[in-house]
PDB file of N, CA and C in Angstrom:
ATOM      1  N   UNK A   1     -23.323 -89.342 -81.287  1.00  0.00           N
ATOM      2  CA  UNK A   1     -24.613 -88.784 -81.647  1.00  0.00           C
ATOM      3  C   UNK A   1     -24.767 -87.422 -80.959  1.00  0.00           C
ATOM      4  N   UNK A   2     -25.808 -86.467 -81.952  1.00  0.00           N
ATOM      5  CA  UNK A   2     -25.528 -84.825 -80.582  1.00  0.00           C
ATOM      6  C   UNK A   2     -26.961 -85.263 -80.764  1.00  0.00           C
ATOM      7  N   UNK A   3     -27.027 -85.056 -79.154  1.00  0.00           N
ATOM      8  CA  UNK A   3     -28.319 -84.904 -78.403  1.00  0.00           C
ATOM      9  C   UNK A   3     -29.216 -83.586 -78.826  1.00  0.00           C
ATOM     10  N   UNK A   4     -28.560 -82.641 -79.175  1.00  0.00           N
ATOM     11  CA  UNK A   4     -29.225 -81.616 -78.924  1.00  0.00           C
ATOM     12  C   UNK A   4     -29.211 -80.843 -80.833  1.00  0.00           C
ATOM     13  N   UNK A   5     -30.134 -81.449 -81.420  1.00  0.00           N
ATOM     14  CA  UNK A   5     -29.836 -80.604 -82.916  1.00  0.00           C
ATOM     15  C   UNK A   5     -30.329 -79.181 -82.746  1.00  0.00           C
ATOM     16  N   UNK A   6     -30.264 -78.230 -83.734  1.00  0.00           N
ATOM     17  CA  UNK A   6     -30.349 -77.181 -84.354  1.00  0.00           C
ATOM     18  C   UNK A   6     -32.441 -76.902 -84.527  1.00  0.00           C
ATOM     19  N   UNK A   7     -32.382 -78.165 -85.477  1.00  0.00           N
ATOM     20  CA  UNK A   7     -33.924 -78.868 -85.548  1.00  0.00           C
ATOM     21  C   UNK A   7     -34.828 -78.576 -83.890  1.00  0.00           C
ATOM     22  N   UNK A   8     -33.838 -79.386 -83.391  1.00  0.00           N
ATOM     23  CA  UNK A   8     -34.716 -80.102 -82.227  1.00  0.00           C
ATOM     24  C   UNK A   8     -34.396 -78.559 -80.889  1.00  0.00           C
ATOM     25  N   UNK A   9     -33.715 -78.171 -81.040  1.00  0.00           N
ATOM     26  CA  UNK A   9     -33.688 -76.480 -80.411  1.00  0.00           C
ATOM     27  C   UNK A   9     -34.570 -75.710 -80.567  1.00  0.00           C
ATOM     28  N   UNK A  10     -34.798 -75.947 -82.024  1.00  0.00           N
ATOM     29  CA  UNK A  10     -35.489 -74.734 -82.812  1.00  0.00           C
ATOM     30  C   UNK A  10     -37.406 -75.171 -82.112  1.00  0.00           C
ATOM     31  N   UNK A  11     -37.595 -75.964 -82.262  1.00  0.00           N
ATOM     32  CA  UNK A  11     -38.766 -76.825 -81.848  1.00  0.00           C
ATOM     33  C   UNK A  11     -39.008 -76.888 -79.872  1.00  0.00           C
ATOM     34  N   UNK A  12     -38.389 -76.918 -79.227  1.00  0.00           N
ATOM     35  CA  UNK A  12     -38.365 -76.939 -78.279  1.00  0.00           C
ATOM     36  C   UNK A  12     -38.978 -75.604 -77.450  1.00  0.00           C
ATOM     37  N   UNK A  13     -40.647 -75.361 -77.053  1.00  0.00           N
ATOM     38  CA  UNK A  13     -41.280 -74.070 -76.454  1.00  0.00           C
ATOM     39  C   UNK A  13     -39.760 -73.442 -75.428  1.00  0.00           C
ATOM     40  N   UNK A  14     -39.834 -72.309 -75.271  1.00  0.00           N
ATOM     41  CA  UNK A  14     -38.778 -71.279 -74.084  1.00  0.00           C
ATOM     42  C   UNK A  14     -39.552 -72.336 -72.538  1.00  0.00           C
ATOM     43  N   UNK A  15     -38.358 -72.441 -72.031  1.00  0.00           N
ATOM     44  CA  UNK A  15     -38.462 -72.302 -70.405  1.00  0.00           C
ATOM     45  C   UNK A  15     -39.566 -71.775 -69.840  1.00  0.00           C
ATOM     46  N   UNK A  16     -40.418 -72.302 -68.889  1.00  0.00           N
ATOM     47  CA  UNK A  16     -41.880 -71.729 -68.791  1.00  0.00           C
ATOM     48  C   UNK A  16     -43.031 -71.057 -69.150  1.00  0.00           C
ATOM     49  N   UNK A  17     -43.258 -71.831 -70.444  1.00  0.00           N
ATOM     50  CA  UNK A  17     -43.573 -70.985 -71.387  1.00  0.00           C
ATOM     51  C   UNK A  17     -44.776 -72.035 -71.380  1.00  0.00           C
ATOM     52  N   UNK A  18     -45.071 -73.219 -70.943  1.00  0.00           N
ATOM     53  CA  UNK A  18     -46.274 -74.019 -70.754  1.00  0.00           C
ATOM     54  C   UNK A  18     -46.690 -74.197 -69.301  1.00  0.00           C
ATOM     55  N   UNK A  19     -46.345 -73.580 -68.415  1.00  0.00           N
ATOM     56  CA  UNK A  19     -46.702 -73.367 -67.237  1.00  0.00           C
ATOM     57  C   UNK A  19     -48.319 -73.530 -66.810  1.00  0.00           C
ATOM     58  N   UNK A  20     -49.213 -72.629 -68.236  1.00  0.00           N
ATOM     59  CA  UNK A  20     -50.318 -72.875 -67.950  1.00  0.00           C
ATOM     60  C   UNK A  20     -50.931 -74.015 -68.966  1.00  0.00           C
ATOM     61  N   UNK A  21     -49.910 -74.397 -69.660  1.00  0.00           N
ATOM     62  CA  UNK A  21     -50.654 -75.567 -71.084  1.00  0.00           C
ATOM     63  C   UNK A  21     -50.573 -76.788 -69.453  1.00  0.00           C
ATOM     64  N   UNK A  22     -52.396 -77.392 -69.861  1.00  0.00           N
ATOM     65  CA  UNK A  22     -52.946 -78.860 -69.099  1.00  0.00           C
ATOM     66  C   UNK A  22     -51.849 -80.226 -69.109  1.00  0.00           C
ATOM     67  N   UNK A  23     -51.565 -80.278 -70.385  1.00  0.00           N
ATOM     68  CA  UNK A  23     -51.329 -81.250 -70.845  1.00  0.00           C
ATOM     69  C   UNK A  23     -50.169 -81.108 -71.897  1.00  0.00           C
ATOM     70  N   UNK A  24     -48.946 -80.758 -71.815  1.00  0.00           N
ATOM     71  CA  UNK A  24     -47.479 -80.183 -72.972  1.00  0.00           C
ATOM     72  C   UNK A  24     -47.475 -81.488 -73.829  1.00  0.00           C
ATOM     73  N   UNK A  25     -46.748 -80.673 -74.428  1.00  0.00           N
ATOM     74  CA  UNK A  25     -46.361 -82.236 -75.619  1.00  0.00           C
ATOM     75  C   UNK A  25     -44.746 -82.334 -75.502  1.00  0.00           C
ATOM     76  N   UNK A  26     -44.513 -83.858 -75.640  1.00  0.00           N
ATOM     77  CA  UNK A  26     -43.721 -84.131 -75.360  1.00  0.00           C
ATOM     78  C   UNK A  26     -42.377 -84.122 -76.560  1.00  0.00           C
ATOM     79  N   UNK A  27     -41.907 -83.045 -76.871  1.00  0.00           N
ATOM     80  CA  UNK A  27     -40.984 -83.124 -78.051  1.00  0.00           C
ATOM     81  C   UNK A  27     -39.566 -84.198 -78.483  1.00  0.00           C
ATOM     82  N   UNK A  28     -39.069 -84.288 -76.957  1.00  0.00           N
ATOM     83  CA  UNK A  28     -37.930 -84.987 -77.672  1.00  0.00           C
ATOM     84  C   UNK A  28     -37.776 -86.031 -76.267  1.00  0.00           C
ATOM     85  N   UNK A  29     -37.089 -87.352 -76.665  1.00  0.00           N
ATOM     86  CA  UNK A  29     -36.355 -88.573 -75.472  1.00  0.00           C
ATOM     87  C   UNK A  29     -35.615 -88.512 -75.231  1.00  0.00           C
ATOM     88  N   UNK A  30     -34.998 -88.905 -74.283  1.00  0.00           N
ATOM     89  CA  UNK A  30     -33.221 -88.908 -74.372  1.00  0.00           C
ATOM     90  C   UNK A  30     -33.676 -90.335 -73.623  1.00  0.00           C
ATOM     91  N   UNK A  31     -32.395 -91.450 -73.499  1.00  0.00           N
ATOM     92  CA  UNK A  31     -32.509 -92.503 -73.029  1.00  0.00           C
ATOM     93  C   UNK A  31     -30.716 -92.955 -72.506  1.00  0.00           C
ATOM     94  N   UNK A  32     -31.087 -93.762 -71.288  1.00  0.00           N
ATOM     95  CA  UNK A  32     -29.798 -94.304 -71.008  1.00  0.00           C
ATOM     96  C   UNK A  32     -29.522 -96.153 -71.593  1.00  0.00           C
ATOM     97  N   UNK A  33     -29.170 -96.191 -72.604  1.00  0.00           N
ATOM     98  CA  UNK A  33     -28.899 -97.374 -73.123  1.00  0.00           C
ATOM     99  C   UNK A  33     -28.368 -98.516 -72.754  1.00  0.00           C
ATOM    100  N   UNK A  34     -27.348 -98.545 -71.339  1.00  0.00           N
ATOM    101  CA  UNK A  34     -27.001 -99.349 -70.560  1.00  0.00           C
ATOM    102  C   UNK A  34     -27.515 -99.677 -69.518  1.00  0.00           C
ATOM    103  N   UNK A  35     -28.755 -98.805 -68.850  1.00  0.00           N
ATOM    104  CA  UNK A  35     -29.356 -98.870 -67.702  1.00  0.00           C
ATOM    105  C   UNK A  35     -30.246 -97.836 -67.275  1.00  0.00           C
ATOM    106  N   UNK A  36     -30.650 -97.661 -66.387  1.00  0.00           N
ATOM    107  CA  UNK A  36     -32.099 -96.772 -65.930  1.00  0.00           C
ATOM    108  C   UNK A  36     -31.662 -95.660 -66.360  1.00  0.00           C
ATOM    109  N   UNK A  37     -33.018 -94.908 -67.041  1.00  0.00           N
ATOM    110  CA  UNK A  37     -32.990 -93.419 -67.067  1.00  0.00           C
ATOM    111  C   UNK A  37     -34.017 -93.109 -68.381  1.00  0.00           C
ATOM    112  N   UNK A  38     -34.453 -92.021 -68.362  1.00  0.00           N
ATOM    113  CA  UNK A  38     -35.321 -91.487 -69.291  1.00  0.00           C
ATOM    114  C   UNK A  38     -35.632 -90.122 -69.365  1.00  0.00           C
ATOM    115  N   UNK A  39     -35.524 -89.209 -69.907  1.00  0.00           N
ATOM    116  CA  UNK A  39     -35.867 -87.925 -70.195  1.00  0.00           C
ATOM    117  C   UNK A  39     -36.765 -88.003 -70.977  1.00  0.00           C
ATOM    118  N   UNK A  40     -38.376 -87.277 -70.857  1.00  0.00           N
ATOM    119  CA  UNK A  40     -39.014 -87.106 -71.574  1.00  0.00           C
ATOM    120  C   UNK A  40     -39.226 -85.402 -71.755  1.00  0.00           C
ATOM    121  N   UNK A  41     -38.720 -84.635 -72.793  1.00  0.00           N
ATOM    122  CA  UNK A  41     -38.390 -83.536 -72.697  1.00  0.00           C
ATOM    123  C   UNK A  41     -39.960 -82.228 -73.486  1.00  0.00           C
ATOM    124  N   UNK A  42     -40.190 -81.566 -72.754  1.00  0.00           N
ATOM    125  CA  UNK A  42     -41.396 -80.465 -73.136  1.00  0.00           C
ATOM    126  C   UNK A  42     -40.915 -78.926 -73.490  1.00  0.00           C
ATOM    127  N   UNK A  43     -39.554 -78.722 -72.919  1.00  0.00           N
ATOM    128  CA  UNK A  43     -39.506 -77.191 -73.028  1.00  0.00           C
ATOM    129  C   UNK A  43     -37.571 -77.412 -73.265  1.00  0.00           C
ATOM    130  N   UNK A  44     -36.792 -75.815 -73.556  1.00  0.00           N
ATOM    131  CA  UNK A  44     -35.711 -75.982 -73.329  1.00  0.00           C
ATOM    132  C   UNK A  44     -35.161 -74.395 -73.515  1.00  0.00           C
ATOM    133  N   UNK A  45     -34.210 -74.260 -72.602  1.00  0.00           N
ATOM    134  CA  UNK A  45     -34.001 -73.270 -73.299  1.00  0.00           C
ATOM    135  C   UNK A  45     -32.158 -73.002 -72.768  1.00  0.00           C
ATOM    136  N   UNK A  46     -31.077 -72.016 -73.123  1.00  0.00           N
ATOM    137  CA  UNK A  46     -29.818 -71.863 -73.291  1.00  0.00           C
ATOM    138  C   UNK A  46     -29.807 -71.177 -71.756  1.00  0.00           C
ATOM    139  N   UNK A  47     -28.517 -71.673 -70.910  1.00  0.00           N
ATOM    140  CA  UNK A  47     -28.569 -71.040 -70.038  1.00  0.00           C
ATOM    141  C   UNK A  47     -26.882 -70.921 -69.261  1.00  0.00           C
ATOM    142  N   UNK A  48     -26.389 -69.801 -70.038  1.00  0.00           N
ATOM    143  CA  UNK A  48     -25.083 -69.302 -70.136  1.00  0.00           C
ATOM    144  C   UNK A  48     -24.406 -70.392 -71.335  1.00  0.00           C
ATOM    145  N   UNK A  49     -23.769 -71.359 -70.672  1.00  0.00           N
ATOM    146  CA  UNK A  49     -23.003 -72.368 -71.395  1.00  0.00           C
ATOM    147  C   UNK A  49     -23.312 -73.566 -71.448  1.00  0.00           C
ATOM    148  N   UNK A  50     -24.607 -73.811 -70.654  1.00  0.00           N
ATOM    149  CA  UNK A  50     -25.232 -74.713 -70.568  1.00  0.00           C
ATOM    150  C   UNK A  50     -27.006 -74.836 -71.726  1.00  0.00           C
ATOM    151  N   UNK A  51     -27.396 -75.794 -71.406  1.00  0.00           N
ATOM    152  CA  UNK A  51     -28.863 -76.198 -72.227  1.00  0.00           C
ATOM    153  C   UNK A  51     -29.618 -76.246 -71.223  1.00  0.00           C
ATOM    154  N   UNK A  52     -30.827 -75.903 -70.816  1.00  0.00           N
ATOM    155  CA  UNK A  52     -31.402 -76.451 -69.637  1.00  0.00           C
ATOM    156  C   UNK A  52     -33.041 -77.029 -70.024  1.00  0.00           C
ATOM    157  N   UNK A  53     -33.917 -78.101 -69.527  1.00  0.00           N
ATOM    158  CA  UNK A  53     -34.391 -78.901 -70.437  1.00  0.00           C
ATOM    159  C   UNK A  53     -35.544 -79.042 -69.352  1.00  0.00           C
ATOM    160  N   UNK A  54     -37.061 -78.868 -69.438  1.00  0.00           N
ATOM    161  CA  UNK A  54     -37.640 -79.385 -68.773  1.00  0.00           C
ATOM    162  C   UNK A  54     -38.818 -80.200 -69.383  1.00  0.00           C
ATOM    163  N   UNK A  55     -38.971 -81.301 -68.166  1.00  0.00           N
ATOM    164  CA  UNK A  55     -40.007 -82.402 -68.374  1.00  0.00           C
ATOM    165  C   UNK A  55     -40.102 -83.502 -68.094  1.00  0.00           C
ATOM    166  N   UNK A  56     -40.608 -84.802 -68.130  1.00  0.00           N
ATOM    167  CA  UNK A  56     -40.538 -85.602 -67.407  1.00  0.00           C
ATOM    168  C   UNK A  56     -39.347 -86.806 -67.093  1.00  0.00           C
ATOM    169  N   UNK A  57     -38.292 -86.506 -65.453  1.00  0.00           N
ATOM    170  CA  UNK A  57     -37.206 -87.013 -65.528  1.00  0.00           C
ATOM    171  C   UNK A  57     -37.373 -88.372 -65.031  1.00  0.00           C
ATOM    172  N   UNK A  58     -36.924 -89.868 -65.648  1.00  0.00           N
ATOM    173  CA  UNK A  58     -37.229 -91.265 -64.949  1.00  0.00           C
ATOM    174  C   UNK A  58     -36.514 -91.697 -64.707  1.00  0.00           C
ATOM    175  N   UNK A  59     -35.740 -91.828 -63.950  1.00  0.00           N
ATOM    176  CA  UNK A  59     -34.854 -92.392 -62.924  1.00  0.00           C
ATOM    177  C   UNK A  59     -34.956 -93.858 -62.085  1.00  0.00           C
ATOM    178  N   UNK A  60     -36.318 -94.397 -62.289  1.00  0.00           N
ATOM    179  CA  UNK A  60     -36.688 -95.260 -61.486  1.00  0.00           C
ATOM    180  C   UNK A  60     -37.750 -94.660 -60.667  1.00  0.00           C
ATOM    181  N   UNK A  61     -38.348 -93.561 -60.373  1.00  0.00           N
ATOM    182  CA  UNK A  61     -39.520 -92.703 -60.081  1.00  0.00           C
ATOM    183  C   UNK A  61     -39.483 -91.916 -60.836  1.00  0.00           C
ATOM    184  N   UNK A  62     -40.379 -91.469 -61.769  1.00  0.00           N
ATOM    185  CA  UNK A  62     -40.864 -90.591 -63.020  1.00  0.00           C
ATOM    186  C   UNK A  62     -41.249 -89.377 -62.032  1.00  0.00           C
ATOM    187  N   UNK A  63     -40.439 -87.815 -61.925  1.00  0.00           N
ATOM    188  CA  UNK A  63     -40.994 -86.622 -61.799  1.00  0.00           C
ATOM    189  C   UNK A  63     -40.640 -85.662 -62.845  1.00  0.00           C
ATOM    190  N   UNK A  64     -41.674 -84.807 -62.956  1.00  0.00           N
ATOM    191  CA  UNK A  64     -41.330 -83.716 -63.185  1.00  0.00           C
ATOM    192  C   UNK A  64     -39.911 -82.880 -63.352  1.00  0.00           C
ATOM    193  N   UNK A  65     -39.189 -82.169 -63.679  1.00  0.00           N
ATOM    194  CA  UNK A  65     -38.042 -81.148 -63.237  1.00  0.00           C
ATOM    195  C   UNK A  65     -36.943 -80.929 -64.635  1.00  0.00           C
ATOM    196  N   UNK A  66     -36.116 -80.117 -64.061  1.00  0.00           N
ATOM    197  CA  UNK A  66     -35.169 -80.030 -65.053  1.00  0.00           C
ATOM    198  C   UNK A  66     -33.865 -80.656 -65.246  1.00  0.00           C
ATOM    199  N   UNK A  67     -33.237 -80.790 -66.528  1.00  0.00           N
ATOM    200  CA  UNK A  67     -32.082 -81.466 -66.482  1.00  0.00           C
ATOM    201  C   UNK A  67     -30.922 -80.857 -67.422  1.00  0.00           C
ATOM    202  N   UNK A  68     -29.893 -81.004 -66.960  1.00  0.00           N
ATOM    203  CA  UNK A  68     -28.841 -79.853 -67.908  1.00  0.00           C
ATOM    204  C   UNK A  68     -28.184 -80.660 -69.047  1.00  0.00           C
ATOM    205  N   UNK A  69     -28.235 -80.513 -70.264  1.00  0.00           N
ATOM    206  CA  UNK A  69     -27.528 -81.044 -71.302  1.00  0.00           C
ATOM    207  C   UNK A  69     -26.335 -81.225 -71.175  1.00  0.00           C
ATOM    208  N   UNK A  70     -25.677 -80.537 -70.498  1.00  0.00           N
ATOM    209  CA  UNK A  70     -24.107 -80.784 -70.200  1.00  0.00           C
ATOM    210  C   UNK A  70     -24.183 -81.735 -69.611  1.00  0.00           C
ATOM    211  N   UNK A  71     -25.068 -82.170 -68.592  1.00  0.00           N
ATOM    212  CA  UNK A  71     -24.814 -83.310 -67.517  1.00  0.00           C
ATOM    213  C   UNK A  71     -24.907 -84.984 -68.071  1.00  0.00           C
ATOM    214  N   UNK A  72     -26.051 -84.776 -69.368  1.00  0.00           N
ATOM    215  CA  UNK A  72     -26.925 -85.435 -69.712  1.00  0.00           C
ATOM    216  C   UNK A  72     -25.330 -85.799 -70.788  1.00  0.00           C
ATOM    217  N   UNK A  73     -24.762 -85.275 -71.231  1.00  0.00           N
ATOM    218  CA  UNK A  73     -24.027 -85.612 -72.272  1.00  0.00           C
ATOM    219  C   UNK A  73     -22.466 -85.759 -71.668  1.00  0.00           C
ATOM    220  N   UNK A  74     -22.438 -85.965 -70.220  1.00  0.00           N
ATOM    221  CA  UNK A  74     -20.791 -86.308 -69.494  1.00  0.00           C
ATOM    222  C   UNK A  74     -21.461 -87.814 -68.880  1.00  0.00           C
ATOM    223  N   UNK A  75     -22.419 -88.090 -68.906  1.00  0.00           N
ATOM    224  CA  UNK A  75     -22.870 -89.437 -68.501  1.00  0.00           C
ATOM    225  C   UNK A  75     -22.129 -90.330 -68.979  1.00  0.00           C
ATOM    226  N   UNK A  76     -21.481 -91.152 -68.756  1.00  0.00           N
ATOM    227  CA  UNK A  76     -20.759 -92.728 -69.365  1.00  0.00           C
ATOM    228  C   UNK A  76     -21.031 -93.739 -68.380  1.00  0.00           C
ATOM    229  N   UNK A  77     -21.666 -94.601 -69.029  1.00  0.00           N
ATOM    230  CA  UNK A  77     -22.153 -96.198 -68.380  1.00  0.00           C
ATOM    231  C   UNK A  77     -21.313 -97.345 -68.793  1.00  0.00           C
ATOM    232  N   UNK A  78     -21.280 -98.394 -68.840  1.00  0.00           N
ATOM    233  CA  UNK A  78     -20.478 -99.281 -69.015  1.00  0.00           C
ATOM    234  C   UNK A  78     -20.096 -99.480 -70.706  1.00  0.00           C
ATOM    235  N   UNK A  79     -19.238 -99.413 -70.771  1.00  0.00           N
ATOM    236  CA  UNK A  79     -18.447 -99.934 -72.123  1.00  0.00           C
ATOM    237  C   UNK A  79     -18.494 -98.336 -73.129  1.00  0.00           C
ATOM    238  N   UNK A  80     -18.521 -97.287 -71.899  1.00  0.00           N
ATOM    239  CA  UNK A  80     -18.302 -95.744 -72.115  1.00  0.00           C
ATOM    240  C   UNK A  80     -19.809 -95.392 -73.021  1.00  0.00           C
ATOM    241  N   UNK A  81     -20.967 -96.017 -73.057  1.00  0.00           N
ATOM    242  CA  UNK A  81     -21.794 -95.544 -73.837  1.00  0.00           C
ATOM    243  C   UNK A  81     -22.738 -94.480 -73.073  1.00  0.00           C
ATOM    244  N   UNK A  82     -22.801 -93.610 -73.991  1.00  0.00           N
ATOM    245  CA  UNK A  82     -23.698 -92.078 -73.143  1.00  0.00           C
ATOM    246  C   UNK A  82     -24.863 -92.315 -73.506  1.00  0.00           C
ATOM    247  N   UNK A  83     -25.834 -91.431 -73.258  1.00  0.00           N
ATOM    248  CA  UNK A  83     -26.773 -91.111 -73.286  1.00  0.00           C
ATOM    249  C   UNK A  83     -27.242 -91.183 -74.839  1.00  0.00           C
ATOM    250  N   UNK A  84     -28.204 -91.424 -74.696  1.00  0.00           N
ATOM    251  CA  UNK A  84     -28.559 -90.893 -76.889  1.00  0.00           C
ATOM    252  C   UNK A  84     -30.052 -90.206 -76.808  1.00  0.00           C
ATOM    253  N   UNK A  85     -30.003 -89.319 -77.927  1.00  0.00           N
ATOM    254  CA  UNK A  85     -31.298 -89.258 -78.082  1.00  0.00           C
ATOM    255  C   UNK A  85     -32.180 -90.174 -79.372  1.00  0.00           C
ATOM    256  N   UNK A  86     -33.328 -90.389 -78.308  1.00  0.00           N
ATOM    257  CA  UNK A  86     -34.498 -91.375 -79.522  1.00  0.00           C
ATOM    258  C   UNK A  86     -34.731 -91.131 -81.198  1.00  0.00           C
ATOM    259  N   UNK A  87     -33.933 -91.103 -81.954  1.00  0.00           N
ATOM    260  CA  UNK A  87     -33.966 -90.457 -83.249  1.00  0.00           C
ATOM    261  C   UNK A  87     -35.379 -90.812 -83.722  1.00  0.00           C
ATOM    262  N   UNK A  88     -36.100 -92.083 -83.171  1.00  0.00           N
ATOM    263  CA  UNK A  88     -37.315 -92.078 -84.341  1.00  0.00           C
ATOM    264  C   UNK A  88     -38.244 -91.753 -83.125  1.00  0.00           C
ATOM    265  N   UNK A  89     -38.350 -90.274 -82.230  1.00  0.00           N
ATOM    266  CA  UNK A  89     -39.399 -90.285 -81.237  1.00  0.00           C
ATOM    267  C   UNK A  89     -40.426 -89.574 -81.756  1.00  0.00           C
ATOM    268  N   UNK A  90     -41.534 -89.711 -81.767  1.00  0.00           N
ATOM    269  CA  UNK A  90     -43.049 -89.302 -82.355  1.00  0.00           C
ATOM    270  C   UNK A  90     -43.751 -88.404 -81.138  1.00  0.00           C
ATOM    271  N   UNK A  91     -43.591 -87.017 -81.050  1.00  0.00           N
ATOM    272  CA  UNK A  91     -43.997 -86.415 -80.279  1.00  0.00           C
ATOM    273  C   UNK A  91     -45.199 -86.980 -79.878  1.00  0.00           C
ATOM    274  N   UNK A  92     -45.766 -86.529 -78.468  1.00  0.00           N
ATOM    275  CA  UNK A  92     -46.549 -87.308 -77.622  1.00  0.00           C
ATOM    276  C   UNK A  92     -47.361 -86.355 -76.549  1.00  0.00           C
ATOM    277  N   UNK A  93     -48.410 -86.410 -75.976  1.00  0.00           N
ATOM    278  CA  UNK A  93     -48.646 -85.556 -74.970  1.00  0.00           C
ATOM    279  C   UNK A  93     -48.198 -85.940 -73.604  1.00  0.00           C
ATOM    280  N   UNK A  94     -48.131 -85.275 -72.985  1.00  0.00           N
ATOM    281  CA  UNK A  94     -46.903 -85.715 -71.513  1.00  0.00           C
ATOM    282  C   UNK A  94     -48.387 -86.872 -70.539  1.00  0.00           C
ATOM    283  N   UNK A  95     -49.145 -86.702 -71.063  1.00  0.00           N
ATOM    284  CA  UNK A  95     -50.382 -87.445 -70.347  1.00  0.00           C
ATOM    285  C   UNK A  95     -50.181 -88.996 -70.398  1.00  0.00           C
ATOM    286  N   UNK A  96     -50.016 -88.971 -71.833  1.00  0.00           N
ATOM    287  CA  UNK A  96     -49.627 -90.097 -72.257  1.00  0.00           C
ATOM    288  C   UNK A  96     -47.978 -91.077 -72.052  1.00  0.00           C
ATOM    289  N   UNK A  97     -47.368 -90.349 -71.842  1.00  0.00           N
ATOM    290  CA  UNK A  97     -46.069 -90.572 -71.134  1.00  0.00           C
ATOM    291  C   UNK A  97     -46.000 -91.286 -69.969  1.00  0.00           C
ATOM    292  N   UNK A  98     -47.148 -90.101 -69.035  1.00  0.00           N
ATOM    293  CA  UNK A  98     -47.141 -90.604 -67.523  1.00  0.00           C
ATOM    294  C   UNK A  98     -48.281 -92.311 -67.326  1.00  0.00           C
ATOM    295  N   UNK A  99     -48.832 -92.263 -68.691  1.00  0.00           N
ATOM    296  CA  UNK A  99     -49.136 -93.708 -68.265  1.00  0.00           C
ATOM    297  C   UNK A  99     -48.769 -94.996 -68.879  1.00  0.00           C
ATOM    298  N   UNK A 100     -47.753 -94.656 -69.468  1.00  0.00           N
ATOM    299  CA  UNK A 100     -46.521 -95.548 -69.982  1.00  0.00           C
ATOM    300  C   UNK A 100     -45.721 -95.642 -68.838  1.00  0.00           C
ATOM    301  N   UNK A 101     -45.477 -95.025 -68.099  1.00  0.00           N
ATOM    302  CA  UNK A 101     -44.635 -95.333 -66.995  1.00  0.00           C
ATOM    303  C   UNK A 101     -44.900 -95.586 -65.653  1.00  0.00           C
TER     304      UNK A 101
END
């Protein structure tokens, strides 16, 4: 699966570009399918050879910060399955995120 479409690029606000938005919306998921993890993603933008992605990272404590698509897509968990992104995710406001979790 590519994490990262053309679509979902194109849609994604520039890198601090909601700094002053209250409340961002939450455009895209990424999820770890074998075990903990969650990206809830608000912004993104290209950074050299990399993707760089910010918004809410869950790990087992939900913060804030950024996460690199390269990293997000060398992940392998048991029985080699990576990361995926949520194909049926229904954008969301990040408000609402933080009290899902």
């Amino acid at each position: 699966m590519k994490l990262l479409t053309k679509a979902l690029e194109k849609a994604l606000p520039p890198l601090y570009s909601q700094e002053d938005v209250e409340d961002p919306m939450v455009l895209a998921h990424f999820f770890n399918p074998s075990g903990a993890g969650d990206w809830y993603i608000c912004e993104g933008g290209r950074d050299g050879d990399d993707y760089r992605m910010f918004g809410l990272c869950d790990l087992g404590w939900p913060e804030l910060g950024y996460v690199s698509l390269n990293e997000l897509a060398g992940v392998r968990g048991p029985f080699g399955l990576g990361i995926e992104r949520d194909r049926f995710w229904t954008p969301k406001r990040l408000s609402e995120i933080k009290e899902e979790t």
